[in-house]
C-alpha atoms as a PDB file:
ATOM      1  CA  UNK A   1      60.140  26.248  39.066  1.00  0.00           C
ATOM      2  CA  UNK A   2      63.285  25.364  41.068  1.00  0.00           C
ATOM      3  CA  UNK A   3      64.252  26.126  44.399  1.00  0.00           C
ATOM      4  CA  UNK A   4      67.475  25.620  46.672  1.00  0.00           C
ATOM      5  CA  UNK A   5      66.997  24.269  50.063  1.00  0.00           C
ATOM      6  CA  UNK A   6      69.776  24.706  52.589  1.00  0.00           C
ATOM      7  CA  UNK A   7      69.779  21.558  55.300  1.00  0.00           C
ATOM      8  CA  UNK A   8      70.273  22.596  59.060  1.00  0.00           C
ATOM      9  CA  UNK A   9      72.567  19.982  59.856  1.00  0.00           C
ATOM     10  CA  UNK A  10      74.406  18.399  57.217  1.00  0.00           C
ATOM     11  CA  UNK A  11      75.188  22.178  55.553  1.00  0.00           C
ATOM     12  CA  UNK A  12      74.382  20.442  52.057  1.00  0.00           C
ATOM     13  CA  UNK A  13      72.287  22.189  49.660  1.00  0.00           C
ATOM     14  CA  UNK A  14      69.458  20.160  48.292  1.00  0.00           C
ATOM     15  CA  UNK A  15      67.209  21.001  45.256  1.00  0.00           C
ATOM     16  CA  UNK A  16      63.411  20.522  44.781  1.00  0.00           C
ATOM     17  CA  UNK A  17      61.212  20.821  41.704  1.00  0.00           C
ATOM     18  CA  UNK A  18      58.307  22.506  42.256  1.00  0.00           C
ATOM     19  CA  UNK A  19      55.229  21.974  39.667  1.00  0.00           C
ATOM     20  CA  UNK A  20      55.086  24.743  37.260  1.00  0.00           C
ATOM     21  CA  UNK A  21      51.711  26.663  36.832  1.00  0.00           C
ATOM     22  CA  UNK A  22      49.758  25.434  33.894  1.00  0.00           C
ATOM     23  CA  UNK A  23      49.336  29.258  32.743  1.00  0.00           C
ATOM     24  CA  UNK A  24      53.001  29.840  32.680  1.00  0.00           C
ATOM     25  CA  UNK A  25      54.094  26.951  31.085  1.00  0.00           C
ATOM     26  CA  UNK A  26      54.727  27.496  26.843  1.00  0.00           C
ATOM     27  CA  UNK A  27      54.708  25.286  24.628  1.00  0.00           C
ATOM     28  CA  UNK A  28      56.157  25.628  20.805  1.00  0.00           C
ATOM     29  CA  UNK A  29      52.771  25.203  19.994  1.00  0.00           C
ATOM     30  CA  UNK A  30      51.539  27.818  22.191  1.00  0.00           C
ATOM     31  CA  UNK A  31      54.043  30.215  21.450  1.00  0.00           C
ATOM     32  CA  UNK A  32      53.095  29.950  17.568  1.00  0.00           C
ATOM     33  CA  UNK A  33      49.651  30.384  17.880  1.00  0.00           C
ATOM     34  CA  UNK A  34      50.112  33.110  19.939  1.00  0.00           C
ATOM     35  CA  UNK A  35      52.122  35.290  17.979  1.00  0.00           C
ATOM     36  CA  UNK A  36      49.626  34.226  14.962  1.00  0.00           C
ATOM     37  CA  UNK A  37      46.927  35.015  16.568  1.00  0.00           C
ATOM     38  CA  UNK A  38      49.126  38.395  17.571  1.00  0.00           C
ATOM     39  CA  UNK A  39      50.397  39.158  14.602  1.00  0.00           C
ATOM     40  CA  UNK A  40      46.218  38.906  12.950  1.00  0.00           C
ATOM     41  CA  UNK A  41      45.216  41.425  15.571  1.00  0.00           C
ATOM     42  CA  UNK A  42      47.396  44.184  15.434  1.00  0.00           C
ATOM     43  CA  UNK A  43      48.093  43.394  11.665  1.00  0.00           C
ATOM     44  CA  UNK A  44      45.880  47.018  10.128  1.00  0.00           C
ATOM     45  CA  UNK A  45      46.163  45.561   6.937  1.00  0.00           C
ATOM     46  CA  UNK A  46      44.011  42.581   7.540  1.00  0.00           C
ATOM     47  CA  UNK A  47      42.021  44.481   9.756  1.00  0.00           C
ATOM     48  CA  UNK A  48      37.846  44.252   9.118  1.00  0.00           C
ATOM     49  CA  UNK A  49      36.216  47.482   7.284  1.00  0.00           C
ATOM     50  CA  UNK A  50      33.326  48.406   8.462  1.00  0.00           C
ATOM     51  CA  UNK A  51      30.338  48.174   5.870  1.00  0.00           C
ATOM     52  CA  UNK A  52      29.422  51.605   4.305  1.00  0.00           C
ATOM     53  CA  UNK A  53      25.682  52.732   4.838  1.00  0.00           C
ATOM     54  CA  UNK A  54      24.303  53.233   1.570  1.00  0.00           C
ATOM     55  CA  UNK A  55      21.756  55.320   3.253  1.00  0.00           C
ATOM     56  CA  UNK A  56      24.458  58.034   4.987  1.00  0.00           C
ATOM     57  CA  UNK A  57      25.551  60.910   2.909  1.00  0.00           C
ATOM     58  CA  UNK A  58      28.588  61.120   1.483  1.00  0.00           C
ATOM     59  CA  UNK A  59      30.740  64.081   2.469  1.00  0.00           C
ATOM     60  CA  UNK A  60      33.730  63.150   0.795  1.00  0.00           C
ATOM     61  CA  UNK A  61      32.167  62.878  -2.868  1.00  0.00           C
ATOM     62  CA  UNK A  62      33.403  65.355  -5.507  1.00  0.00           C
ATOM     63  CA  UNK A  63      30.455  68.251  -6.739  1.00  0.00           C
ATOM     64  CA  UNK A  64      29.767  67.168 -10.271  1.00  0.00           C
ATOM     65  CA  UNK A  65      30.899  69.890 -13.268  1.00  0.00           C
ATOM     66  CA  UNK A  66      29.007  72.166 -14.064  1.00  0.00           C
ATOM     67  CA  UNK A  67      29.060  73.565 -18.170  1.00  0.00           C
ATOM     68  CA  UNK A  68      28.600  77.411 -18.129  1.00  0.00           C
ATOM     69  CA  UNK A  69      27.175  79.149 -20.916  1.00  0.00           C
ATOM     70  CA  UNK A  70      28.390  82.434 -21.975  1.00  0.00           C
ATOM     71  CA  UNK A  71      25.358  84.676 -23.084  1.00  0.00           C
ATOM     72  CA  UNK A  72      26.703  87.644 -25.293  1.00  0.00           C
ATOM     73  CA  UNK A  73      23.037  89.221 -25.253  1.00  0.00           C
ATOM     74  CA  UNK A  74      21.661  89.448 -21.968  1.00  0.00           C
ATOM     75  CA  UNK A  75      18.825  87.968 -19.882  1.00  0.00           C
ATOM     76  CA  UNK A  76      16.392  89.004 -22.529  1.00  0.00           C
ATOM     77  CA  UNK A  77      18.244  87.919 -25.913  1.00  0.00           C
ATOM     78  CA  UNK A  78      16.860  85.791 -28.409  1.00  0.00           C
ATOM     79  CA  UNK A  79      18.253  82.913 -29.774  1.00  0.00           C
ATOM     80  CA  UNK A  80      20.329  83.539 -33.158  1.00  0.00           C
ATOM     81  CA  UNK A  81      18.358  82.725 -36.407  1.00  0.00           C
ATOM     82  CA  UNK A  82      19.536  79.660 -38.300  1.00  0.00           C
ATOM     83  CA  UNK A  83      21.667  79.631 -41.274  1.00  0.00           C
ATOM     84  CA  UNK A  84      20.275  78.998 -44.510  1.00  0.00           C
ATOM     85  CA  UNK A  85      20.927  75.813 -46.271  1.00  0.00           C
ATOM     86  CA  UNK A  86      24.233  75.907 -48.504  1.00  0.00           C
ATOM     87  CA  UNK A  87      23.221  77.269 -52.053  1.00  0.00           C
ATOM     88  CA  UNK A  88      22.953  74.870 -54.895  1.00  0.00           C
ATOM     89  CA  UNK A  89      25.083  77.104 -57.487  1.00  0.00           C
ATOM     90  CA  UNK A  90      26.132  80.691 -57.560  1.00  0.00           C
ATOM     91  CA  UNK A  91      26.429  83.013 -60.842  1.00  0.00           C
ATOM     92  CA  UNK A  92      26.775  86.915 -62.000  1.00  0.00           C
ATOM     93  CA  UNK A  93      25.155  88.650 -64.047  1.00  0.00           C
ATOM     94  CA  UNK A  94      25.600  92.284 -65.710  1.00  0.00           C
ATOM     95  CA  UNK A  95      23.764  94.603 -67.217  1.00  0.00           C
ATOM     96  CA  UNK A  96      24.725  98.569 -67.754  1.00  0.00           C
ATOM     97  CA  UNK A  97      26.317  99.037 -64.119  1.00  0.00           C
ATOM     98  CA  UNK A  98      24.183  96.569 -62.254  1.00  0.00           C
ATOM     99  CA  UNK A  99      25.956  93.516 -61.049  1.00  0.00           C
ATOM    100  CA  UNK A 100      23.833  90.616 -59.709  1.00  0.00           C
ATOM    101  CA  UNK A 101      24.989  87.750 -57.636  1.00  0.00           C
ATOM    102  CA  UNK A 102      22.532  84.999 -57.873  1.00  0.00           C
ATOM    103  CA  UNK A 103      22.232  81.974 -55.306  1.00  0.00           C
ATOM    104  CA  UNK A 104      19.757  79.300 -55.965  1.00  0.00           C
ATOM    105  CA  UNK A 105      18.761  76.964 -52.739  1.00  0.00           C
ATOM    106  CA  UNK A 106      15.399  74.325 -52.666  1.00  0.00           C
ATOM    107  CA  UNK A 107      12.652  76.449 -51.670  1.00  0.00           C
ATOM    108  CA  UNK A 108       9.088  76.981 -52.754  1.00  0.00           C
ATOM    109  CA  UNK A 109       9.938  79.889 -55.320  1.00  0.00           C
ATOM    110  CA  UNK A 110      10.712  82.823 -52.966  1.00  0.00           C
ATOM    111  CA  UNK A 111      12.948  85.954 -54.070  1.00  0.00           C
ATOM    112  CA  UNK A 112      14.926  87.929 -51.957  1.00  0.00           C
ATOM    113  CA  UNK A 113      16.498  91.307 -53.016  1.00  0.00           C
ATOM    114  CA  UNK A 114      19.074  92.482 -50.343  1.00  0.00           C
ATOM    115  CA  UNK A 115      17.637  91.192 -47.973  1.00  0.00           C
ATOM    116  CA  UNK A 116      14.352  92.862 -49.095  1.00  0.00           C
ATOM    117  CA  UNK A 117      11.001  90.836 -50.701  1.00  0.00           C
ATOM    118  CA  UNK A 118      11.041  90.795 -54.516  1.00  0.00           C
ATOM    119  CA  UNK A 119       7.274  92.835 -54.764  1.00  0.00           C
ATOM    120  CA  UNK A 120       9.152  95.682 -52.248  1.00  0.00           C
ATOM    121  CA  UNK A 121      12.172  96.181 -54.453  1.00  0.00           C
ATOM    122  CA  UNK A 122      10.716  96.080 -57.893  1.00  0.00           C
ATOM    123  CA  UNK A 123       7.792  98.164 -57.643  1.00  0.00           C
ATOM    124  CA  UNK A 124       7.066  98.182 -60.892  1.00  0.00           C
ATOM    125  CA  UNK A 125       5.373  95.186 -62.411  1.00  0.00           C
ATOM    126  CA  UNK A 126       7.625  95.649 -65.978  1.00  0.00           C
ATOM    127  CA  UNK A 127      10.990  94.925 -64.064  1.00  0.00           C
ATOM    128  CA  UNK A 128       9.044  91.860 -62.397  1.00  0.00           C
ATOM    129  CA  UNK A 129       8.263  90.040 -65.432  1.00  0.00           C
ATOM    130  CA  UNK A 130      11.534  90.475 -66.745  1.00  0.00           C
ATOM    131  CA  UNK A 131      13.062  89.200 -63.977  1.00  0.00           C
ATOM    132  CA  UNK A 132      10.481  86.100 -63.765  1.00  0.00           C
ATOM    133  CA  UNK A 133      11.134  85.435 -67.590  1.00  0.00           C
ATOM    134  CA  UNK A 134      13.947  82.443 -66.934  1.00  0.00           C
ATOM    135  CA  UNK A 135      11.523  81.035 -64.060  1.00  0.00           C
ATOM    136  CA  UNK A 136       8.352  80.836 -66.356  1.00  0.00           C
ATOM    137  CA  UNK A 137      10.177  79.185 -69.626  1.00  0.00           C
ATOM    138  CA  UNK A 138      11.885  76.252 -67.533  1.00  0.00           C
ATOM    139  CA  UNK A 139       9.050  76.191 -65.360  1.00  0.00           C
ATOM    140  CA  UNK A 140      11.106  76.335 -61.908  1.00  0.00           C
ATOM    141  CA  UNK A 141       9.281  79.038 -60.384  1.00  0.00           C
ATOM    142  CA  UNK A 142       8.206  77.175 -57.487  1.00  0.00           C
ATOM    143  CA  UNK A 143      10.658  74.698 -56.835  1.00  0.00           C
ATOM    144  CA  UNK A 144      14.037  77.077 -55.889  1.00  0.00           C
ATOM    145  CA  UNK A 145      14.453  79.668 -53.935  1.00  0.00           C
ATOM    146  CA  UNK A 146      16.329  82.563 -54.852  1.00  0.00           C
ATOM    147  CA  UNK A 147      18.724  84.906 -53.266  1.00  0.00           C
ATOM    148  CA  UNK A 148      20.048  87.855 -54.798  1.00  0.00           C
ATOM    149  CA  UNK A 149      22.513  90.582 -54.026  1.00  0.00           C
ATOM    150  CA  UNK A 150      22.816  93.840 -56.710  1.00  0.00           C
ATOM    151  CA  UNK A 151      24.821  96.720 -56.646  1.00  0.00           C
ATOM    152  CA  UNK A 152      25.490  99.454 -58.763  1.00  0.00           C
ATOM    153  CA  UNK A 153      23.303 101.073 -61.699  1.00  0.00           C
ATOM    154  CA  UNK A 154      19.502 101.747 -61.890  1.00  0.00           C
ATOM    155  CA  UNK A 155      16.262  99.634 -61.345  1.00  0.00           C
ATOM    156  CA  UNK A 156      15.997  98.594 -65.088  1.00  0.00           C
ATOM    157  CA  UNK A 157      19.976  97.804 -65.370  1.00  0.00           C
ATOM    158  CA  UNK A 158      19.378  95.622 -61.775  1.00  0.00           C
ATOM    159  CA  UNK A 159      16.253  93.925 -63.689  1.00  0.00           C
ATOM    160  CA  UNK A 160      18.502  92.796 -66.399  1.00  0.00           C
ATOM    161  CA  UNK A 161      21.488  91.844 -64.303  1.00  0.00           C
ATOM    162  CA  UNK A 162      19.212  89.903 -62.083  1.00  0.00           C
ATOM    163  CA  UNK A 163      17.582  87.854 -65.373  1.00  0.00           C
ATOM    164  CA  UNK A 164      20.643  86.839 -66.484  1.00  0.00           C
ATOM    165  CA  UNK A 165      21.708  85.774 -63.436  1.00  0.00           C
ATOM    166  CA  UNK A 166      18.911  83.526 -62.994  1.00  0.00           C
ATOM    167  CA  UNK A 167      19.661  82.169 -66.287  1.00  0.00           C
ATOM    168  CA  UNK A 168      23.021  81.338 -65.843  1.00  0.00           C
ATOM    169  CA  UNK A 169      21.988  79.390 -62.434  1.00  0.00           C
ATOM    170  CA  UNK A 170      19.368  77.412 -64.250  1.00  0.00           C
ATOM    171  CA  UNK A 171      21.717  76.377 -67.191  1.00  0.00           C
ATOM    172  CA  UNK A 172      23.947  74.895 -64.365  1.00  0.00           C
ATOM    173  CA  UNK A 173      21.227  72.965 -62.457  1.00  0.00           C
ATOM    174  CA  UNK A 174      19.800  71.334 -65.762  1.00  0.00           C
ATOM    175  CA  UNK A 175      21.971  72.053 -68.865  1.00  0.00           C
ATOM    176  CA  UNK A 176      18.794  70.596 -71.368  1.00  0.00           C
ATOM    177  CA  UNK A 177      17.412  74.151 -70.612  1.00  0.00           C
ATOM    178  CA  UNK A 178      20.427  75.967 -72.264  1.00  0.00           C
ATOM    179  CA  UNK A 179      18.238  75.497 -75.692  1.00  0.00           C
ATOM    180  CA  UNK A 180      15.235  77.037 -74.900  1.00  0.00           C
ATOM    181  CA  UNK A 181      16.918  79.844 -72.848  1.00  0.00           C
ATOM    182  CA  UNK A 182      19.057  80.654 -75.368  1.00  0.00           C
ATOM    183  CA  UNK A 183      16.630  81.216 -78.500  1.00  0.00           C
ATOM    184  CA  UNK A 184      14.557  83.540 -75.898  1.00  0.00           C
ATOM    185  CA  UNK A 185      17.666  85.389 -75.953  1.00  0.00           C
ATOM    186  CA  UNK A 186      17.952  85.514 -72.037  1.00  0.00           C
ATOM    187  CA  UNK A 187      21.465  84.076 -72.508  1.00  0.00           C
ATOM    188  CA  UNK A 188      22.815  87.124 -74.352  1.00  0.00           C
ATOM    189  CA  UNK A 189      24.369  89.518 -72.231  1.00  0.00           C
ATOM    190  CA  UNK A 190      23.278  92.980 -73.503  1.00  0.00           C
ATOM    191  CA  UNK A 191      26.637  95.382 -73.796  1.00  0.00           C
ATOM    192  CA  UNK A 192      24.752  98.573 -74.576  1.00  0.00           C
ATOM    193  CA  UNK A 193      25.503 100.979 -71.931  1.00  0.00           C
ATOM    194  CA  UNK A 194      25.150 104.749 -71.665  1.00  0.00           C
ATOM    195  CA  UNK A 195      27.931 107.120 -73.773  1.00  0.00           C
ATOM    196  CA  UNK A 196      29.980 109.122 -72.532  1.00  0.00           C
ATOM    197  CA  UNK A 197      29.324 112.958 -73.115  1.00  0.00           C
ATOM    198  CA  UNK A 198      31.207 115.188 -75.349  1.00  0.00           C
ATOM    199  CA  UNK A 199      32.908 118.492 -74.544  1.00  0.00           C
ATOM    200  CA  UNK A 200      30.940 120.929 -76.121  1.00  0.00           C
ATOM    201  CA  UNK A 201      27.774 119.384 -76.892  1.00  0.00           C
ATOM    202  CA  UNK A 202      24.983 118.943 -74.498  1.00  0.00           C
ATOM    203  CA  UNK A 203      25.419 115.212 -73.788  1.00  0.00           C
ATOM    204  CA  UNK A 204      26.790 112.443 -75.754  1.00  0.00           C
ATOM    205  CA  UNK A 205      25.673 113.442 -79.554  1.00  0.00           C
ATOM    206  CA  UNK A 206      22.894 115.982 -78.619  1.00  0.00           C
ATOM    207  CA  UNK A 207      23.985 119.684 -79.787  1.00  0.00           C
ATOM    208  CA  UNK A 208      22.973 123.110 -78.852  1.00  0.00           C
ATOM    209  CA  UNK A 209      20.909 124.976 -81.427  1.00  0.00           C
ATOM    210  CA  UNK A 210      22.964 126.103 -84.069  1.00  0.00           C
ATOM    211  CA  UNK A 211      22.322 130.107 -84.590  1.00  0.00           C
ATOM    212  CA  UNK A 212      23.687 131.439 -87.871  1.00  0.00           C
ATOM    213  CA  UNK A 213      24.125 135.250 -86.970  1.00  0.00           C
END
């Protein structure tokens, strides 16, 4: 640091250098380190982060999705049957008024009648064996399972729509059959169906009594 001195007697000013402090004093080299070091500190970017505790909870973590369910029949609903397998063929058969749609699926040999079991919609064991006449000449009785849907006309037409229907099926799953089938005659679709009645007779040919006086 320097200081002026004013002498008593002469009146002339005289200058003395006093030692500077060693704190005071910079240096270049000083000055960089310091604003180094400085610029490190206060830096935030290059500032440590503190280790996360594996062991604290995490407040900040999102709540994982959750998948909803819609149930359409209550607490007490039971799950929905499942679908049967996709038939193997599909055919029609007629007979009288009686239309049969046939679908054949790999089963043990069970029938099914709108939605009814074969022994509860044929009663009678007549209409059963014609309807089981296809099944016992190709001998696939217990290998398919069949599914049937008839409308329209009586329980003998239905038995006879139903037969041919079956036939037709089987043809299509193994056409070497079509031989024997056909010389059974289950191939033949029978057209005979009920006449209509006449106006003036009783029903279709039948007359009333003729009287002569």
């Amino acid at each position: 640091m320097a200081t002026t001195e004013t002498g008593p007697e002469t009146g002339s000013e005289t200058s003395t250098e006093t030692e500077a402090e060693p704190e005071t004093v910079t240096t270049p080299e000083t000055e960089t380190e310091t604003v180094t070091v400085t610029s490190e500190e206060d830096s935030p970017a290059e500032a440590a982060v503190p280790a996360a505790d594996p062991a604290a909870p995490t407040t900040d973590a999102a709540p994982a999705p959750t998948t909803t369910v819609a149930s359409t029949g209550g607490s007490g609903s039971t799950p929905a049957p499942a679908r049967p397998a996709k038939p193997v063929c599909q055919t029609t058969g007629r007979r009288k008024r009686a239309v049969a749609r046939v679908r054949l699926r790999p089963g043990n040999g069970k029938i099914t009648i709108n939605r009814r079991e074969f022994e509860a919609y044929f009663t009678s064991a007549t209409h059963r064996m014609i309807v089981g006449e296809p099944l016992r000449i190709s001998s696939f009785a217990d290998r398919y399972d069949i599914d049937a849907t008839i409308d329209g006309g009586g329980v003998s037409g239905q038995a006879g729509a139903l037969r041919l229907g079956i036939t037709r099926a089987l043809i299509i799953i193994d056409p070497e059959l079509r031989t024997n089938l056909k010389r059974a005659g289950l191939l033949t679709r029978d057209a005979r169906e009920k006449e209509s009645k006449k106006y003036g007779l009783k029903k279709a040919r039948k007359a009333p009594q003729y009287s002569k006086r």
